[in-house]
Protein backbone atom coordinates (compact mmCIF):
# COMPACT_ATOMS: atom_id res chain seq x y z
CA UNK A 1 6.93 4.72 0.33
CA UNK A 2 4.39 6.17 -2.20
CA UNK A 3 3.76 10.03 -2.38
CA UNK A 4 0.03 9.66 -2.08
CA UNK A 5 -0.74 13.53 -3.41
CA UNK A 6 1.31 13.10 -5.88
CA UNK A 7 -0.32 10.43 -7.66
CA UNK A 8 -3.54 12.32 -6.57
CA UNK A 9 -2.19 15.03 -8.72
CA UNK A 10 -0.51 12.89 -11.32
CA UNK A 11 -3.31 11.06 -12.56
CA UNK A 12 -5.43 13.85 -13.19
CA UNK A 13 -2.93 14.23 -16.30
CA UNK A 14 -3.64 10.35 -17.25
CA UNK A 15 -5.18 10.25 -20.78
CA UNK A 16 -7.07 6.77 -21.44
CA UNK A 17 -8.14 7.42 -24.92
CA UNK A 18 -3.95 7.31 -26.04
CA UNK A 19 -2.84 5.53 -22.60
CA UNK A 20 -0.49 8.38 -21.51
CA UNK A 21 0.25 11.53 -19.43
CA UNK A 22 -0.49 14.77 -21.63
CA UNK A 23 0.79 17.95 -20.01
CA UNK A 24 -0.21 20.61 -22.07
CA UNK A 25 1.64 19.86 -25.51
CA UNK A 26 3.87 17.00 -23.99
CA UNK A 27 2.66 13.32 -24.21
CA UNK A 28 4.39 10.49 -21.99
CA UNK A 29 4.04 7.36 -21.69
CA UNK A 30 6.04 4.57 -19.44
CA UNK A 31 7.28 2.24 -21.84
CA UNK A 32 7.81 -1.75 -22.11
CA UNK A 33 11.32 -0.62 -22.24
CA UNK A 34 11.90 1.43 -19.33
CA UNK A 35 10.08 -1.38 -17.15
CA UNK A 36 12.02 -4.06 -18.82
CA UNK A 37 15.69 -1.63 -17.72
CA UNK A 38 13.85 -0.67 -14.37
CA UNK A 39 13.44 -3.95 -13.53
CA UNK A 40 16.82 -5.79 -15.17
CA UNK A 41 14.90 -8.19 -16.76
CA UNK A 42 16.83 -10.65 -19.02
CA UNK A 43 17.11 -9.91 -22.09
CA UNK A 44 16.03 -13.70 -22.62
CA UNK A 45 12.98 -12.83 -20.87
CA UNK A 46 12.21 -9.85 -23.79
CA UNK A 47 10.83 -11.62 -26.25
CA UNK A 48 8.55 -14.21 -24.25
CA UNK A 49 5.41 -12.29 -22.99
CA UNK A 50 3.08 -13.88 -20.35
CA UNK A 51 -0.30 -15.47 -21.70
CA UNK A 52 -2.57 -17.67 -19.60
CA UNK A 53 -2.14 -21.01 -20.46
CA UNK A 54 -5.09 -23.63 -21.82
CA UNK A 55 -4.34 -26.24 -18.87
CA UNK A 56 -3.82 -24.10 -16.46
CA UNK A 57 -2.58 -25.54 -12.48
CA UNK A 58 -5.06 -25.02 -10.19
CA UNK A 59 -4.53 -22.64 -7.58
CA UNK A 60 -3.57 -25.35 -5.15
CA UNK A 61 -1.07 -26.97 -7.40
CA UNK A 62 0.64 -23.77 -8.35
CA UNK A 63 1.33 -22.92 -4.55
CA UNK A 64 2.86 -26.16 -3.75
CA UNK A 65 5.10 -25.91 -6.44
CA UNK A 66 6.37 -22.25 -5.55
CA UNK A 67 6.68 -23.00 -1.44
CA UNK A 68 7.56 -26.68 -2.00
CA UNK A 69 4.55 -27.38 0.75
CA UNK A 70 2.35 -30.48 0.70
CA UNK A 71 -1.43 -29.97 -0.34
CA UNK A 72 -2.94 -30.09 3.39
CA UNK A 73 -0.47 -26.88 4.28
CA UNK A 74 -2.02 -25.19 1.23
CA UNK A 75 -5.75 -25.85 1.52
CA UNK A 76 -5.73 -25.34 5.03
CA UNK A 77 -4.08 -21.64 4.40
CA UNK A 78 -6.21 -20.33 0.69
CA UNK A 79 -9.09 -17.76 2.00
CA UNK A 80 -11.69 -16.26 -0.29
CA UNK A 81 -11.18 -12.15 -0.67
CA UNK A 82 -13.97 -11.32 -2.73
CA UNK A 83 -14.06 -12.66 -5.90
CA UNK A 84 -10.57 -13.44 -5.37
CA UNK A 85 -9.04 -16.46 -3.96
CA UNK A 86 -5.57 -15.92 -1.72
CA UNK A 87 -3.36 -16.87 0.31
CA UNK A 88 -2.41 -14.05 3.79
CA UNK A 89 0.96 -12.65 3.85
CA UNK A 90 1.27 -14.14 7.31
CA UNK A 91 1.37 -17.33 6.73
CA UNK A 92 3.79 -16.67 3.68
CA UNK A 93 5.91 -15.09 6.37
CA UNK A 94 6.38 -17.99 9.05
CA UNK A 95 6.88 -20.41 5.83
CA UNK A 96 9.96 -17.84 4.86
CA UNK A 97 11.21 -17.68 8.46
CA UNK A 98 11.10 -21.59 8.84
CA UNK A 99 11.66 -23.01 5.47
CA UNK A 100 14.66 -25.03 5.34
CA UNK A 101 15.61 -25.32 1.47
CA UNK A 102 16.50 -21.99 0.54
CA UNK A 103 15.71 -21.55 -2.85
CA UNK A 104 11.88 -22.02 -1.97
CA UNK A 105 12.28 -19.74 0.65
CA UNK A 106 13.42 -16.94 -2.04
CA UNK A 107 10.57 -18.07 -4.28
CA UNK A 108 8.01 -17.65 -1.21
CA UNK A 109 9.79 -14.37 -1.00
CA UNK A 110 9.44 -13.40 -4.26
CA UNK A 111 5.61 -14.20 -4.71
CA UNK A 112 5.11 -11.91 -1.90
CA UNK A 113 6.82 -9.23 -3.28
CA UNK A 114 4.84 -9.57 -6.70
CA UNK A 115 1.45 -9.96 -4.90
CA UNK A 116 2.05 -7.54 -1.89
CA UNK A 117 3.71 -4.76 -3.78
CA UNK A 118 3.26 -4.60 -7.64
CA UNK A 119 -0.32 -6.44 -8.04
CA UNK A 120 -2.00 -5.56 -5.00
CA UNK A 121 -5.40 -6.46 -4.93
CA UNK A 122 -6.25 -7.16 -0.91
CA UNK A 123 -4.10 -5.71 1.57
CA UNK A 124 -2.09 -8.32 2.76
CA UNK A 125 -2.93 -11.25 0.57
CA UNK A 126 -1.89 -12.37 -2.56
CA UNK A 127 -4.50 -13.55 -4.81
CA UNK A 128 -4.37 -15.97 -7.05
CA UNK A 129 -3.74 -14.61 -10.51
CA UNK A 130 -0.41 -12.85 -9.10
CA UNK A 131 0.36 -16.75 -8.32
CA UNK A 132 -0.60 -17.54 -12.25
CA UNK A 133 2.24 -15.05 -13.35
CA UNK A 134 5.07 -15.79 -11.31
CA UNK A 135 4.61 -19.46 -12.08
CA UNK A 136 5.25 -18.73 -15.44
CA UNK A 137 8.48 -16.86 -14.73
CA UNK A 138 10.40 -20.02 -14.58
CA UNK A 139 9.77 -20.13 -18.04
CA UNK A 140 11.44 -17.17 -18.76
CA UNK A 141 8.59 -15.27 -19.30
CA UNK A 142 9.22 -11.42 -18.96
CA UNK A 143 6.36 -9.54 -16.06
CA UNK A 144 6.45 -6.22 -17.89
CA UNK A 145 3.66 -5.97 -20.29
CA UNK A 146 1.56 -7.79 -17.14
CA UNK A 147 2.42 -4.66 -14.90
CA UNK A 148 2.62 -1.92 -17.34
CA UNK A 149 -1.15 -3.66 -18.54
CA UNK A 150 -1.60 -3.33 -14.45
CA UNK A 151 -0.79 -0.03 -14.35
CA UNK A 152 -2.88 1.49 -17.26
CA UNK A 153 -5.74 -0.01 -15.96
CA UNK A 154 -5.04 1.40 -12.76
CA UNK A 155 -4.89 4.79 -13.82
CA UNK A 156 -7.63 4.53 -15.93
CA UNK A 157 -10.32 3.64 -13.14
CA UNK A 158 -8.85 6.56 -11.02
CA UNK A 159 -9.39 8.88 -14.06
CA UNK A 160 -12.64 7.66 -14.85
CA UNK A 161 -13.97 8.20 -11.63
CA UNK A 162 -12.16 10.88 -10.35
CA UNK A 163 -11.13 9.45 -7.18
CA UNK A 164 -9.68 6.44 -5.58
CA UNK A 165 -6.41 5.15 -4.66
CA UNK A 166 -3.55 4.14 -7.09
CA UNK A 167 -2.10 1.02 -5.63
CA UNK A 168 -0.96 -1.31 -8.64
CA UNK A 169 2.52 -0.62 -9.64
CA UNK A 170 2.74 2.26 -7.46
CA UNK A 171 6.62 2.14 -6.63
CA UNK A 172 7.51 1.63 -10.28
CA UNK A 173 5.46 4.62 -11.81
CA UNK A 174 6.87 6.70 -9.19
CA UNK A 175 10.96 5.78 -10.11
CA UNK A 176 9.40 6.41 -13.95
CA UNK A 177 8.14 9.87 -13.34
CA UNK A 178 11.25 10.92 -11.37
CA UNK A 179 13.73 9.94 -14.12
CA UNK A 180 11.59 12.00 -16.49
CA UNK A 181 10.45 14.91 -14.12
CA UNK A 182 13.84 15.23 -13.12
CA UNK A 183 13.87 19.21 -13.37
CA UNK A 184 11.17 19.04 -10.78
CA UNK A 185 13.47 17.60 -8.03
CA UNK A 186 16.25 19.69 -9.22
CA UNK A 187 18.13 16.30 -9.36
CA UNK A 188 21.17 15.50 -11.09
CA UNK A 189 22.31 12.38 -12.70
CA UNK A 190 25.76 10.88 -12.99
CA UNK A 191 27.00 8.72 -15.67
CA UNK A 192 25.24 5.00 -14.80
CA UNK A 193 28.04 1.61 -14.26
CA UNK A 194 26.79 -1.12 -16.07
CA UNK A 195 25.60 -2.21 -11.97
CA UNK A 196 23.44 1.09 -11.61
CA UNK A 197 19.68 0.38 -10.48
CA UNK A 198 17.43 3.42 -10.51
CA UNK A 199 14.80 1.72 -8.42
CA UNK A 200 17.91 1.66 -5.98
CA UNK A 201 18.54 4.91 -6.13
CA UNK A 202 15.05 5.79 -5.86
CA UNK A 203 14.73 4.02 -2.84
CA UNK A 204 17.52 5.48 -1.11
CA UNK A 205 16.32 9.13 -2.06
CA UNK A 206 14.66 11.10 0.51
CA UNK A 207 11.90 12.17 -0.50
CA UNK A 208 9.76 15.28 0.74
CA UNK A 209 6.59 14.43 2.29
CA UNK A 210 5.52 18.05 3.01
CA UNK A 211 4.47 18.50 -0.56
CA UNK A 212 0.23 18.96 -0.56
CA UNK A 213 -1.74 17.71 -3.74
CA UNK A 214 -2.70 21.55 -4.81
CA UNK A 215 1.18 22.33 -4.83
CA UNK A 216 1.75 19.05 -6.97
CA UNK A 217 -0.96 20.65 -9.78
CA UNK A 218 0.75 23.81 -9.34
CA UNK A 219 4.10 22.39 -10.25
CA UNK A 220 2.32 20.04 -13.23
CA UNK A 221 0.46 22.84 -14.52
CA UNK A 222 3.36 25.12 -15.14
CA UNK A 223 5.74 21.86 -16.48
CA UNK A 224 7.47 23.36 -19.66
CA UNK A 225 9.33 20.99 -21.89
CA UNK A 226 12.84 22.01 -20.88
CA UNK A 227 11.58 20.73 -17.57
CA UNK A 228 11.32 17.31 -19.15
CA UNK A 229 14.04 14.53 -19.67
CA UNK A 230 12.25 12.66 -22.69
CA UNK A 231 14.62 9.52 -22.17
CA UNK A 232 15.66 8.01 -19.02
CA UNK A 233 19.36 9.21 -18.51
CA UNK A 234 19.86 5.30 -17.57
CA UNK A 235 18.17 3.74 -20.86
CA UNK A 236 19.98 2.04 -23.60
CA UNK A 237 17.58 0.04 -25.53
CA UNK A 238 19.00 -1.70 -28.98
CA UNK A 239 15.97 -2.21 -30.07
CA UNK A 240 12.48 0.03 -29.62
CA UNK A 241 9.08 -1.43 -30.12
CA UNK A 242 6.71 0.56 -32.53
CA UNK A 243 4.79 -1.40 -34.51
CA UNK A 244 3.01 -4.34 -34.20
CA UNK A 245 2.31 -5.69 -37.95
CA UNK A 246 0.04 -3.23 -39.62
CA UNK A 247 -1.03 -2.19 -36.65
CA UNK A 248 -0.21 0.98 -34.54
CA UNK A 249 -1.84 -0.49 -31.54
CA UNK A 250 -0.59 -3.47 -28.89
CA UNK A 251 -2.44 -5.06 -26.44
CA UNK A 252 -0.85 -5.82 -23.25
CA UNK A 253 -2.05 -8.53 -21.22
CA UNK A 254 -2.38 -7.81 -17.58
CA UNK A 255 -2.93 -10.69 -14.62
CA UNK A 256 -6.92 -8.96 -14.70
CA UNK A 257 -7.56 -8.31 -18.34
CA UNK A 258 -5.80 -6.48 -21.39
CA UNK A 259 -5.05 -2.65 -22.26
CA UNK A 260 -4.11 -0.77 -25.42
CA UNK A 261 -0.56 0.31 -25.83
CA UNK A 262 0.38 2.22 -28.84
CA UNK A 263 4.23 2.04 -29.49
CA UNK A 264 4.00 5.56 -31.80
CA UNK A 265 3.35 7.41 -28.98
CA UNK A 266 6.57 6.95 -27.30
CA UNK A 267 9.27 7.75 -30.14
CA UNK A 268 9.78 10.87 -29.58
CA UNK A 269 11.55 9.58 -25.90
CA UNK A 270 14.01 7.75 -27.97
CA UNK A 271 14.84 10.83 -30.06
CA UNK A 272 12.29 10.29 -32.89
CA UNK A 273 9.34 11.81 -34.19
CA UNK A 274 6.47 11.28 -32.16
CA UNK A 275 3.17 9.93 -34.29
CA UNK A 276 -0.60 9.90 -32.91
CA UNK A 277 -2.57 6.80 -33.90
CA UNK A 278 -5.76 7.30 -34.70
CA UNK A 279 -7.94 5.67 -31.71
């Protein structure tokens, strides 16, 4: 469940010119590697980021190798959403309930996930360039600079125009703010096994739905940096992104097109001196 008026509230704090949240003299930004530990990617996956292919499968071919279904199944089922082709959750979900080799199944499972919940783009269908990603995941190709690309660009349409719903990513951002804002919840954290998920934990919190959009900007307004936990209580990295060559910018790649990232914005959550690259 996403807090609606929160992200109403939140994304009024969304810089696009640096790609972060600026509350008064505090800059945050989710990072590649709080998505990679929020979402237990390999560390095999780390250094292998998703690119579209020359020779790409068509759309067609793609789906029958992720459901293991012949071509007439798959033709018969692709709509047109737009500018977008897809395939309905529906028929995703009788292929789940009747498929009989399991790992498909899973994979059917999985692709529904990806295009239902972290790259919406038509409510209840999952388009095609969701299905162009997670066929490259069997090659060990990590998702995170595709959704944190996703997500910037999200937040910078809704802060560009003001208005409009937040619906890429949604679930993720949300576990990122409350592992930072955690002051704001009045939450405390343990000490994290080596089997701790905060996306679990997250999802097993109640959460207050009483909370209006004005008293969300109240709280946001007034955040103070002692109110802040700069790094994730459950983060470890080894290693930190921060340059890319002689450059102090990154583009990310998303499934829809490519953002800015700029690494020297986020030391100062690992402990470091935060830098601002010039835009």
């Amino acid at each position: 469940m996403v807090d609606e008026y929160l992200f109403q509230a939140f994304v009024q704090y969304w810089n696009p010119a640096y790609s972060c949240f600026t509350f008064g003299r505090v800059d945050l930004v989710p990072t590649i590697e709080e998505y990679t530990a929020l979402l237990r990617c390999l560390k095999i996956q780390v250094d292998k980021v998703y690119s579209r292919a020359v020779n790409v499968l068509t759309f067609v071919k793609k789906l029958m190798n992720i459901t293991g279904i012949g071509e007439q199944w798959v033709i018969a089922r692709i709509k047109q959403k737009g500018e977008s082709r897809c395939i309905p959750w529906k028929s995703q979900q009788k292929l789940i309930l009747a498929h009989l080799d399991t790992r498909k199944k899973v994979d059917v499972f999985a692709l529904s996930i990806y295009g239902l919940v972290i790259f919406l783009k038509a409510l209840g269908y999952v388009d095609e360039a969701t299905s162009d990603l997670f066929d490259r995941l069997e090659k060990m190709v990590t998702p995170v600079p595709a959704i944190l690309a996703e997500t910037f660009r999200s937040l910078n349409v809704c802060r560009k125009t003001s208005e409009g719903r937040f619906i890429r990513c949604a679930q993720l951002l949300l576990a990122w703010f409350h592992n930072h804002f955690w002051n704001v919840d009045k939450v405390l954290y343990r000490v994290f096994s080596g089997n701790y998920s905060p996306l679990r934990e997250i999802a097993a919190t109640p959460r207050r739905d009483d909370i209006s959009e004005e008293k969300w900007l109240a709280i946001l307004q007034n955040l103070q940096e002692e109110d802040i936990e700069w790094r994730a209580p459950w983060l470890l990295p080894d290693e930190t992104l921060y340059r890319c060559g002689n450059f102090d910018w990154v583009s990310l790649l998303g499934i829809r097109g490519a953002v800015s990232y700029a690494p020297l914005m986020v030391l100062r959550q690992y402990r470091s001196r935060q830098f601002i690259p010039a835009t």
